[in-house]
Protein backbone atom coordinates (compact mmCIF):
# COMPACT_ATOMS: atom_id res chain seq x y z
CA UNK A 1 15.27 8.94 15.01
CA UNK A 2 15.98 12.31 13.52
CA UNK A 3 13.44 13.52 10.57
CA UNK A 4 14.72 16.74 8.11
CA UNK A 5 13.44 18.42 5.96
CA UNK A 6 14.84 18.98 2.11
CA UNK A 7 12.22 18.79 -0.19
CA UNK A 8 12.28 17.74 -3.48
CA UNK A 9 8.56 18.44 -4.48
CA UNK A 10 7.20 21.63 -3.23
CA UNK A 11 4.23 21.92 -4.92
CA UNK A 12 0.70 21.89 -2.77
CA UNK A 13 2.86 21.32 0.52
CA UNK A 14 0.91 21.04 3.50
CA UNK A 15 2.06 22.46 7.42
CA UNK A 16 2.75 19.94 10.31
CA UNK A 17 -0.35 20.86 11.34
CA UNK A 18 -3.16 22.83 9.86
CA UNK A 19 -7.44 22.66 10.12
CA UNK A 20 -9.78 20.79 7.48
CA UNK A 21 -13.51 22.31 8.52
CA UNK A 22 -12.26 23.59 11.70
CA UNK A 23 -10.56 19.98 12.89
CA UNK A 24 -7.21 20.13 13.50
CA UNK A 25 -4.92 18.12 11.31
CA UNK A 26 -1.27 17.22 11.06
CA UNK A 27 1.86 15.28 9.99
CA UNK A 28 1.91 12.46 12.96
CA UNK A 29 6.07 12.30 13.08
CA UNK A 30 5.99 10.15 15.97
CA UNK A 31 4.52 7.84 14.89
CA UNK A 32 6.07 7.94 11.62
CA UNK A 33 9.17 7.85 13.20
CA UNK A 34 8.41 4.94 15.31
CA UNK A 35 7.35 2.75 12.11
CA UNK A 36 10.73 3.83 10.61
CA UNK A 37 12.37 2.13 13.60
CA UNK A 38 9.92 -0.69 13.90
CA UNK A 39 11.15 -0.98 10.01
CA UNK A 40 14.56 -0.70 10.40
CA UNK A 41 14.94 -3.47 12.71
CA UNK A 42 12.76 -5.82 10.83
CA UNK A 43 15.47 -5.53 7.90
CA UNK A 44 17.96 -5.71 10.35
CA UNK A 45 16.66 -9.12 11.53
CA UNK A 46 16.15 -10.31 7.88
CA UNK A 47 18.50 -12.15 5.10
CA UNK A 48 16.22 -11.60 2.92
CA UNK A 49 12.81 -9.91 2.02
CA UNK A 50 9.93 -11.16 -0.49
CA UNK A 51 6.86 -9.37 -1.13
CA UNK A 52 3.35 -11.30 -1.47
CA UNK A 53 2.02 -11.68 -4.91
CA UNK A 54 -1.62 -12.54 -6.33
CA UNK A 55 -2.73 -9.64 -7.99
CA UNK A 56 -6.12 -10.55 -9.55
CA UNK A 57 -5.50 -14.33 -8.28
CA UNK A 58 -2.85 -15.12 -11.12
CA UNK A 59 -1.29 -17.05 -8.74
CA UNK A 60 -4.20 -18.93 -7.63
CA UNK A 61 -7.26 -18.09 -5.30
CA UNK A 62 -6.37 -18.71 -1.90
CA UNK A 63 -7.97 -21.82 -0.42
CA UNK A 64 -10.50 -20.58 2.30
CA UNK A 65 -9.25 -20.13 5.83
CA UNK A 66 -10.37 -22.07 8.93
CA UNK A 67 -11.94 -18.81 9.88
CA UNK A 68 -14.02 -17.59 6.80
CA UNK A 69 -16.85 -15.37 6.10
CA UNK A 70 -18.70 -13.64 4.48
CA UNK A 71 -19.10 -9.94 4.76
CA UNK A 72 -22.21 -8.23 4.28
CA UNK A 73 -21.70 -8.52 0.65
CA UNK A 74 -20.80 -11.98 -0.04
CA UNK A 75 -17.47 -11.15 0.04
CA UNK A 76 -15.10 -13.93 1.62
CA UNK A 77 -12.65 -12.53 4.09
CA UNK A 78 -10.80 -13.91 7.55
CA UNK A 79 -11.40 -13.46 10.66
CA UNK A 80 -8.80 -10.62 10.88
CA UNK A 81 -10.76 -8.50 7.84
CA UNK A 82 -8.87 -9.78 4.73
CA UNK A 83 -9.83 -10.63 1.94
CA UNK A 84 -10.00 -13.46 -0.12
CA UNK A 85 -9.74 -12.00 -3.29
CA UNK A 86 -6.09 -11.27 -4.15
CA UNK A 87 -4.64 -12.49 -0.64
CA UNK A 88 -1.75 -15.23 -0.23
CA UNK A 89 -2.47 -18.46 2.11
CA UNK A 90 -0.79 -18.42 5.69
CA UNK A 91 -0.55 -21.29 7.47
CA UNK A 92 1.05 -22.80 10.75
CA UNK A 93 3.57 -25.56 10.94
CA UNK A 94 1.66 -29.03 11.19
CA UNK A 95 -1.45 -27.89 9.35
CA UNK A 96 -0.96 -27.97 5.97
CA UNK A 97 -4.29 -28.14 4.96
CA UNK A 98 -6.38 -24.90 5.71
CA UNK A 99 -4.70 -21.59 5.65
CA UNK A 100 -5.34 -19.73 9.25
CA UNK A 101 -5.33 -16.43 7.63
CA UNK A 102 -4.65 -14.48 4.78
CA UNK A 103 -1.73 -12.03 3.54
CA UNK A 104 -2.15 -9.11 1.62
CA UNK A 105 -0.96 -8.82 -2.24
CA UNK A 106 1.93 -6.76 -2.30
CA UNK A 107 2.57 -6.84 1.30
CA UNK A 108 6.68 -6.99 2.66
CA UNK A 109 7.55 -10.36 4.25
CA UNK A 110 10.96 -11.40 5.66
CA UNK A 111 11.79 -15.11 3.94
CA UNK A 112 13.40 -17.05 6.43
CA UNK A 113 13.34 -20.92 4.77
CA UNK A 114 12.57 -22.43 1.84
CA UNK A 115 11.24 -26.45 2.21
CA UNK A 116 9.12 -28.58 0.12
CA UNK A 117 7.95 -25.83 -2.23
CA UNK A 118 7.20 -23.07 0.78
CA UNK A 119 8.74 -20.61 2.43
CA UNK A 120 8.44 -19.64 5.90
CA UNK A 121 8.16 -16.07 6.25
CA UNK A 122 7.50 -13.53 8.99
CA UNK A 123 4.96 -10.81 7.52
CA UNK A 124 6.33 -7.13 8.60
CA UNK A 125 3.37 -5.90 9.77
CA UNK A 126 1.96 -8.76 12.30
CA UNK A 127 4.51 -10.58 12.76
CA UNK A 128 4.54 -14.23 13.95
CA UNK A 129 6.23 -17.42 11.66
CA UNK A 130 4.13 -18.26 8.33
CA UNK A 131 4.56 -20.91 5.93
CA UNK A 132 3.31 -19.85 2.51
CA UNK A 133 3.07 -21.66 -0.92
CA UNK A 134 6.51 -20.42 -2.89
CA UNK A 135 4.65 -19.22 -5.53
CA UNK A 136 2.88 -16.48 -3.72
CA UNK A 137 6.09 -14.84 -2.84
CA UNK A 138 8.21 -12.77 -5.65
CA UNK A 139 11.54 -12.73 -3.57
CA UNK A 140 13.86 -9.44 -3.56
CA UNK A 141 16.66 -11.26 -1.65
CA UNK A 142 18.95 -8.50 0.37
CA UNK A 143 17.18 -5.45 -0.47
CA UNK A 144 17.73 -1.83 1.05
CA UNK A 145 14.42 -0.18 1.59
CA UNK A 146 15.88 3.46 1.77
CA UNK A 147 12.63 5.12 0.16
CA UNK A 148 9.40 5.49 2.13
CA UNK A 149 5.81 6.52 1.92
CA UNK A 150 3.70 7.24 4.63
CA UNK A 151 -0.15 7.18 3.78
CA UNK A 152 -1.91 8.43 6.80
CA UNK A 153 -5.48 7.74 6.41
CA UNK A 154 -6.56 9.77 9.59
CA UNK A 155 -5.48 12.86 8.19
CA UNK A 156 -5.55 12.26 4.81
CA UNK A 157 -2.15 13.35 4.10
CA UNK A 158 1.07 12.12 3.07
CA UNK A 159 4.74 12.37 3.61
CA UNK A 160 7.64 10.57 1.60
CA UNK A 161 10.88 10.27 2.92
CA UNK A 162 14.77 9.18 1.81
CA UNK A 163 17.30 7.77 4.51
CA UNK A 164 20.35 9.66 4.34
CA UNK A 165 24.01 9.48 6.06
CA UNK A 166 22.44 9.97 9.53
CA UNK A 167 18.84 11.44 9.24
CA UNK A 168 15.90 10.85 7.47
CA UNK A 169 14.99 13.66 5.08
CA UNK A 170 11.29 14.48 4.08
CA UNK A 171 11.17 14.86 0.45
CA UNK A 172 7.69 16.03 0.26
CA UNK A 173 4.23 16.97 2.15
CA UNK A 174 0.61 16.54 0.55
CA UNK A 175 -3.15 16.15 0.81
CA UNK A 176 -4.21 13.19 -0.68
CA UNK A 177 -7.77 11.40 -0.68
CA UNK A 178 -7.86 7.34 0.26
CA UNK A 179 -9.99 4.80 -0.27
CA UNK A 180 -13.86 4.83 1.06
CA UNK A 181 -15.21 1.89 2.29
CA UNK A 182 -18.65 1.62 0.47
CA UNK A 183 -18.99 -2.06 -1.03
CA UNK A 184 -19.27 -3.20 -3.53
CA UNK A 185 -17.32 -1.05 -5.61
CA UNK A 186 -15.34 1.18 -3.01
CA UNK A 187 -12.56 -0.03 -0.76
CA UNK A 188 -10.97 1.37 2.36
CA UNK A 189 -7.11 1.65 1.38
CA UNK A 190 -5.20 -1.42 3.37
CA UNK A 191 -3.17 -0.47 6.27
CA UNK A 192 -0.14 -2.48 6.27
CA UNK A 193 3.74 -1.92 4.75
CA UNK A 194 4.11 -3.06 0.77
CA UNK A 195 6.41 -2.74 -1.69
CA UNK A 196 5.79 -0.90 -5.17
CA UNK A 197 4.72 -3.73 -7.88
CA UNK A 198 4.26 -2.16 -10.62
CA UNK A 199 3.93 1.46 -13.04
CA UNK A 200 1.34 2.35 -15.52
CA UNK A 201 1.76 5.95 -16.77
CA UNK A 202 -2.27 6.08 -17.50
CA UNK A 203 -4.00 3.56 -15.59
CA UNK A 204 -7.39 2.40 -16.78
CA UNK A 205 -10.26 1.33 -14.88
CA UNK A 206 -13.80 0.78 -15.37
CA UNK A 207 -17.09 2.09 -14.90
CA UNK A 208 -18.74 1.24 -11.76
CA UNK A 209 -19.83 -2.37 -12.36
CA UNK A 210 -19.92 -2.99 -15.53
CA UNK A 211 -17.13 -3.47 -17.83
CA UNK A 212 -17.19 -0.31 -20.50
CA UNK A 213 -13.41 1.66 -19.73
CA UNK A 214 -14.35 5.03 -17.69
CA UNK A 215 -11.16 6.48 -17.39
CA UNK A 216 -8.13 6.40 -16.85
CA UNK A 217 -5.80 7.66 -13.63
CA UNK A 218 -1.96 9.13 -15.02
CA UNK A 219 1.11 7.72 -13.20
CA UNK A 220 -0.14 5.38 -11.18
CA UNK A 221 2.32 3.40 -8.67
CA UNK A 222 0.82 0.00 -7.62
CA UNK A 223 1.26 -1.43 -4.08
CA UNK A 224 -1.28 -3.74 -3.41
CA UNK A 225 -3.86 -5.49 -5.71
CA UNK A 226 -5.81 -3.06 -6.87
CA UNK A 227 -4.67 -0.38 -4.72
CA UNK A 228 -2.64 2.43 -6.75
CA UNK A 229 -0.82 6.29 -6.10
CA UNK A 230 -2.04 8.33 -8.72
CA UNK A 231 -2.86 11.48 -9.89
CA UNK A 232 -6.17 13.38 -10.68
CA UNK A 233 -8.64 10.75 -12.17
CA UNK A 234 -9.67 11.54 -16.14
CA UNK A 235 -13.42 10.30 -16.49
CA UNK A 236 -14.41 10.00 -20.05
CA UNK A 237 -15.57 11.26 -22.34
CA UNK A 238 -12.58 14.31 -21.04
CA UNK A 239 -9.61 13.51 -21.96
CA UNK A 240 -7.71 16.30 -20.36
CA UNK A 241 -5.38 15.42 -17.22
CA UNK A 242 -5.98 18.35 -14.56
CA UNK A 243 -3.25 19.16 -12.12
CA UNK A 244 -5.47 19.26 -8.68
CA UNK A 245 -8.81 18.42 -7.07
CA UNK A 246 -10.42 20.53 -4.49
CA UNK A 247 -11.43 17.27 -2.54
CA UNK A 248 -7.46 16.34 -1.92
CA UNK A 249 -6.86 16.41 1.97
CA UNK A 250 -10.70 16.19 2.51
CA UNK A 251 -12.32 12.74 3.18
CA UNK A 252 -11.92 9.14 2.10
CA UNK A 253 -13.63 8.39 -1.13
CA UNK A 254 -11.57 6.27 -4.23
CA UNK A 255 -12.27 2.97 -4.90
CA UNK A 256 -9.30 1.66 -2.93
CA UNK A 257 -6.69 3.60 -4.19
CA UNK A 258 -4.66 7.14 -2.79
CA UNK A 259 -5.48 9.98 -5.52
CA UNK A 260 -2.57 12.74 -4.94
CA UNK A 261 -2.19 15.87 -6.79
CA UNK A 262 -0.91 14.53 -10.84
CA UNK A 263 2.57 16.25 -10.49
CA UNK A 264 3.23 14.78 -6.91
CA UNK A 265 1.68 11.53 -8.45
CA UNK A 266 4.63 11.64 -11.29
CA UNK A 267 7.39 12.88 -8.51
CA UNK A 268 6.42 9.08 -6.52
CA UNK A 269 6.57 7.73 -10.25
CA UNK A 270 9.85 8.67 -10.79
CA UNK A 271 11.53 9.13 -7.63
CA UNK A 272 10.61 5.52 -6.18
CA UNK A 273 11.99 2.46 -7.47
CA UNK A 274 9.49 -0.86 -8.38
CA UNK A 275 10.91 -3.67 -5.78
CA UNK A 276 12.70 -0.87 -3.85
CA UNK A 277 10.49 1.74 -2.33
CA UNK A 278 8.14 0.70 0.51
CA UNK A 279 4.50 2.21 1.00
CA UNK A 280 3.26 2.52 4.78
CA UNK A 281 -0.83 2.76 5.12
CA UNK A 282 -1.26 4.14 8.94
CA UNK A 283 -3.93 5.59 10.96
């Protein structure tokens, strides 16, 4: 697997490996290029991809699993960590009744069958034969995945890249911040693969628990439920978008989502395509 680089965004670009408060840090290509081949033959084995859909349950709550719980806050999850909220139902052949585990909103599957109003699928990123309700799945039948982004939570950094005639090239190198896990309100960003959903050039959210607007985050790329790329948060009453935060590259600490620097938020905006591009959430 050869990696390149020709940037397209060179704006706050980060080293392959540099020092946050005297800890080395880096760009784990490896690894990143071991994904791209783990991904590669995934889509070679596949005639066709879907991508799991219940953002905010419009498709339904998932029934609970034979293996739920509750975490610490009275949150329902399976056995595996996933949530209720937002997830899709898995289940194995001959037990149509309760779901063994969850998938995540957003998250790539390979669709293998249709029958009886499901589809049998085989998730990209644990593998195994599924059978999930057909309405949970927003199929993208034959698609060519030749965009990728690589959110490395470790490190706090991120790297997209663009298959080309024989290489991949690396199109650009930043600091970003991902999502704390501090419940209720706060998240850790999913690891997993997904596929961009959705676009919101100023995405609003809330104030912490209650429902008055506090903000709004510009060019937001959505990739699973609630879990957006965006660019430096606007918390009213400002209204002004700033270009950078000194926290970028630091530590963990959105609500779920990966906050980059607002222009490299608007280069993923425009340079990756909703159904097309594929986000990759690593440690």
């Amino acid at each position: 697997m050869k990696i390149e680089k020709q940037l397209l965004y060179d704006r706050h670009t980060l080293e392959d490996n540099y020092e946050y408060r005297k800890v080395e840090r880096s760009f784990q290509w490896d690894k990143i290029a071991g994904m791209i081949d783990s991904l590669l033959n995934f889509e070679n084995q596949a005639k066709e991809f879907g991508a799991l859909s219940n953002y905010k349950n419009r498709n339904g709550r998932a029934p609970l699993s034979d293996s739920s719980r509750k975490d610490a806050y009275r949150a329902i999850e399976d056995k595996y960590g996933v949530k209720r909220d937002q997830s899709v139902p898995f289940y194995k052949t001959g037990n149509w009744e309760v779901p063994e585990r969850y998938g995540r909103d957003g998250a790539l599957v390979s669709v293998i069958r249709d029958s009886a109003g499901f589809l049998l699928v085989t998730p990209s990123s644990f593998g195994g034969e599924w059978w999930v309700p057909e309405k949970y799945v927003d199929r993208l039948g034959g698609a060519d995945f030749r965009k990728l982004i690589f959110i490395d939570r470790t490190n706090q950094n991120l790297a997209t890249l663009e298959q080309g005639d024989s290489t991949w090239l690396v199109r650009s190198m930043n600091p970003i911040t991902t999502g704390l896990h501090r419940p209720p309100y706060k998240r850790e960003t999913p690891p997993g693969v997904y596929v961009i959903r959705r676009k919101l050039e100023a995405m609003p959210f809330l104030r912490d628990g209650s429902i008055e607007p506090g903000g709004f985050a510009p060019w937001a790329s959505r990739f699973s439920g609630g879990a957006y790329l965006h660019g430096v948060p606007v918390n009213y009453p400002d209204s002004v978008v700033l270009e950078y935060s000194g926290t970028l590259g630091t530590t963990p600490r959105s609500h779920m989502c990966v906050r980059n620097a607002t222009s490299h938020a608007k280069f993923i905006y425009d340079w990756a395509p909703i159904s097309e591009a594929l986000v990759i959430v690593f440690d």
